[in-house]
Protein backbone atom coordinates (compact mmCIF):
# COMPACT_ATOMS: atom_id res chain seq x y z
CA UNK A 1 -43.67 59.91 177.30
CA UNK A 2 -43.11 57.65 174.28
CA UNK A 3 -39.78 56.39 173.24
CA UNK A 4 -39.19 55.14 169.53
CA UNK A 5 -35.75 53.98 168.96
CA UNK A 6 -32.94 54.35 170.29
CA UNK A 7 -32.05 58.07 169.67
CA UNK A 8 -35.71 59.64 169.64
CA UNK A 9 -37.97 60.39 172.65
CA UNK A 10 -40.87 62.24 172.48
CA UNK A 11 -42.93 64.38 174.76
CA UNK A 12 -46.97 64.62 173.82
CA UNK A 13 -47.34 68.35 174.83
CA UNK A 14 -50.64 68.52 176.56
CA UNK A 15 -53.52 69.89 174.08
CA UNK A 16 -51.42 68.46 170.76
CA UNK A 17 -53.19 64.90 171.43
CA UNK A 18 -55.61 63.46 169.13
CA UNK A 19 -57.36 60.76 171.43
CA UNK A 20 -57.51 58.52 168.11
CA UNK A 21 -53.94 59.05 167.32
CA UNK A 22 -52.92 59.47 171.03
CA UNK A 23 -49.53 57.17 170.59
CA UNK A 24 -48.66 59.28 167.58
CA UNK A 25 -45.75 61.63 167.38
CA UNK A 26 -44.35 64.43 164.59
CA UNK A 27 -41.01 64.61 163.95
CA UNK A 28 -40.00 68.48 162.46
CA UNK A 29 -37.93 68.24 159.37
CA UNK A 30 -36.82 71.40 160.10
CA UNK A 31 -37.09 73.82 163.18
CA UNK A 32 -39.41 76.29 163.40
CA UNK A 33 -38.86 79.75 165.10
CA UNK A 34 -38.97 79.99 168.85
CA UNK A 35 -38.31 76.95 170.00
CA UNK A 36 -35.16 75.57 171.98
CA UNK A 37 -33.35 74.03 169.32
CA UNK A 38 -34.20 76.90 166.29
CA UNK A 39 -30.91 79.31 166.80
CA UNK A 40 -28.58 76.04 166.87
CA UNK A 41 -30.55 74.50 164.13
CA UNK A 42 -30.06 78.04 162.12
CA UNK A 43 -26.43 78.06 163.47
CA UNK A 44 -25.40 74.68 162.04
CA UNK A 45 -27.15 75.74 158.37
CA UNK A 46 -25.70 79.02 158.26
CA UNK A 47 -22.11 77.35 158.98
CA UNK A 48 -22.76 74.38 156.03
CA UNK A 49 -23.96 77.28 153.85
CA UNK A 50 -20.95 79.42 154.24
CA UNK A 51 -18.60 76.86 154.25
CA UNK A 52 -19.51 75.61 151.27
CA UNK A 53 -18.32 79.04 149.69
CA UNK A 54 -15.07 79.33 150.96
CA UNK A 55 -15.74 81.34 154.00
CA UNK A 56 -12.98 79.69 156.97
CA UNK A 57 -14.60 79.83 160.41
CA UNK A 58 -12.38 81.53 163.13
CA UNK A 59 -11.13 78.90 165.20
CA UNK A 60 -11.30 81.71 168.37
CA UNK A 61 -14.17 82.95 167.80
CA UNK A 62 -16.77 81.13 165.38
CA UNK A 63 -19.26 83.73 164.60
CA UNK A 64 -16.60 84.92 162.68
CA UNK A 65 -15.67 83.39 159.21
CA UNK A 66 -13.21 84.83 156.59
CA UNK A 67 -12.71 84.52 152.34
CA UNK A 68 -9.31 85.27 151.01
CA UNK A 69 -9.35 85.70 147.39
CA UNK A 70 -5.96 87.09 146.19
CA UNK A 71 -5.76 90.68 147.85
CA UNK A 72 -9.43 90.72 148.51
CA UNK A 73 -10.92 89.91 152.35
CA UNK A 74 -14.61 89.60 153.23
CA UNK A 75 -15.69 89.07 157.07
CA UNK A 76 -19.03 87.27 157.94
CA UNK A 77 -19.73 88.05 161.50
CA UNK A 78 -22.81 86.37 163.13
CA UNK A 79 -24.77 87.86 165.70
CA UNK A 80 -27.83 84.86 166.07
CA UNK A 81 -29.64 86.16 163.34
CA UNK A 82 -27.74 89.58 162.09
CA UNK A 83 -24.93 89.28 159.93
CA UNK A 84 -22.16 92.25 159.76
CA UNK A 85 -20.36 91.86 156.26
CA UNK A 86 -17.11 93.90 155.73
CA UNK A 87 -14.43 93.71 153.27
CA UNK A 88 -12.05 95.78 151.34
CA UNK A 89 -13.21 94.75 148.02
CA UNK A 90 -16.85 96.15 146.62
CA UNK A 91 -17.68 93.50 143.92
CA UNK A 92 -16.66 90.61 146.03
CA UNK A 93 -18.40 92.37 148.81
CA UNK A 94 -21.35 92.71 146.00
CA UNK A 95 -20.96 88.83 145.26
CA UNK A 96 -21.23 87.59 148.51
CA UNK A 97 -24.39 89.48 149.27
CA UNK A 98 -25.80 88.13 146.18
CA UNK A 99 -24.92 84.97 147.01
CA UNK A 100 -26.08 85.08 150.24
CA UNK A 101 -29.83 86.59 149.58
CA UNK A 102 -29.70 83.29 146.78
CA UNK A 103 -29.39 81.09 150.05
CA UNK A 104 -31.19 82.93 152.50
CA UNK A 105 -34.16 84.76 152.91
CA UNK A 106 -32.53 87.97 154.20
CA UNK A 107 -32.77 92.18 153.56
CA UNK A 108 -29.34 94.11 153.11
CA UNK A 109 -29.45 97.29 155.64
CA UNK A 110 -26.96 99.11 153.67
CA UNK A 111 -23.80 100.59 155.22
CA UNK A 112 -23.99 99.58 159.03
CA UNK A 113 -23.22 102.70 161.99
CA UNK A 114 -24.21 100.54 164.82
CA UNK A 115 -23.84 96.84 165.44
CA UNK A 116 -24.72 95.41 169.50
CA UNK A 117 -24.90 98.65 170.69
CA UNK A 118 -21.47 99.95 169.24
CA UNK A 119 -20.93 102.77 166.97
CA UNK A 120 -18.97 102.17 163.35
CA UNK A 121 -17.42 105.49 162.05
CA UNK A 122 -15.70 105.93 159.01
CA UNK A 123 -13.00 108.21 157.52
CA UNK A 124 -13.06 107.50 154.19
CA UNK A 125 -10.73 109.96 153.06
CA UNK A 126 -8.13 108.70 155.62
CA UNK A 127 -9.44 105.41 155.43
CA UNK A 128 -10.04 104.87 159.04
CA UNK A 129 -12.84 102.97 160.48
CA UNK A 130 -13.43 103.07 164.60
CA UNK A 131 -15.70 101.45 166.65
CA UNK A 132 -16.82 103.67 169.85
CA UNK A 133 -18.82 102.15 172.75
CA UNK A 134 -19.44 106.11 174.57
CA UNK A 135 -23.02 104.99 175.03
CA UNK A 136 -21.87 103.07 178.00
């Protein structure tokens, strides 16, 4: 084990060891998928990203961040790497998807009818939606 610094130590994983450049480390610039630090390093970006557009994280619960923009509400809620958007206003709804596929590399699923195992209905013509968990 090496130590540079005061706030770095590194590891030299067996088989990553060039015998010339054996006291040689590489510091990521970014984290890469799959190792310990990747979902907190993804958490932390995803939260500067959306913060920067107005989104308020949930002080309870913060996978859960809210925009308020006169009568319109959108709801980011963050599951690791799924994102359930709702809202009860289609183009900001529309803008915030845009937005987000500008700042992420990301797929829209359309209209979601499960999320973590739970089932989303919807009664549009009542305008009810329900969540149901009968699976378990």
């Amino acid at each position: 084990m090496a130590t540079f610094g005061k706030n770095y130590t590194w590891i030299n994983f067996e088989g990553f060891i060039s015998k010339a450049d054996k006291h040689k480390v590489c510091k990521l610039h970014k984290s890469i998928y799959g190792l310990k630090q990747a979902s907190r390093s993804w958490n932390i970006r995803f939260d500067e990203v959306v913060k920067s557009f107005d989104f308020i994280q949930n002080m309870d619960d913060q996978c859960v961040y809210k925009k308020v923009s006169g009568s319109s509400v959108v709801f980011l809620i963050l599951y690791v790497d799924d994102i359930l958007i709702i809202g009860n206003d289609i183009g900001m709804l529309s803008s915030v998807k845009l937005w987000l596929t500008k700042s992420f590399s990301m797929k829209d699923l359309g209209e979601a009818s499960y999320i973590l195992g739970i089932k989303i209905y919807r009664d549009r013509s009542r305008r009810i939606i329900g969540l149901s968990q009968s699976l378990y």
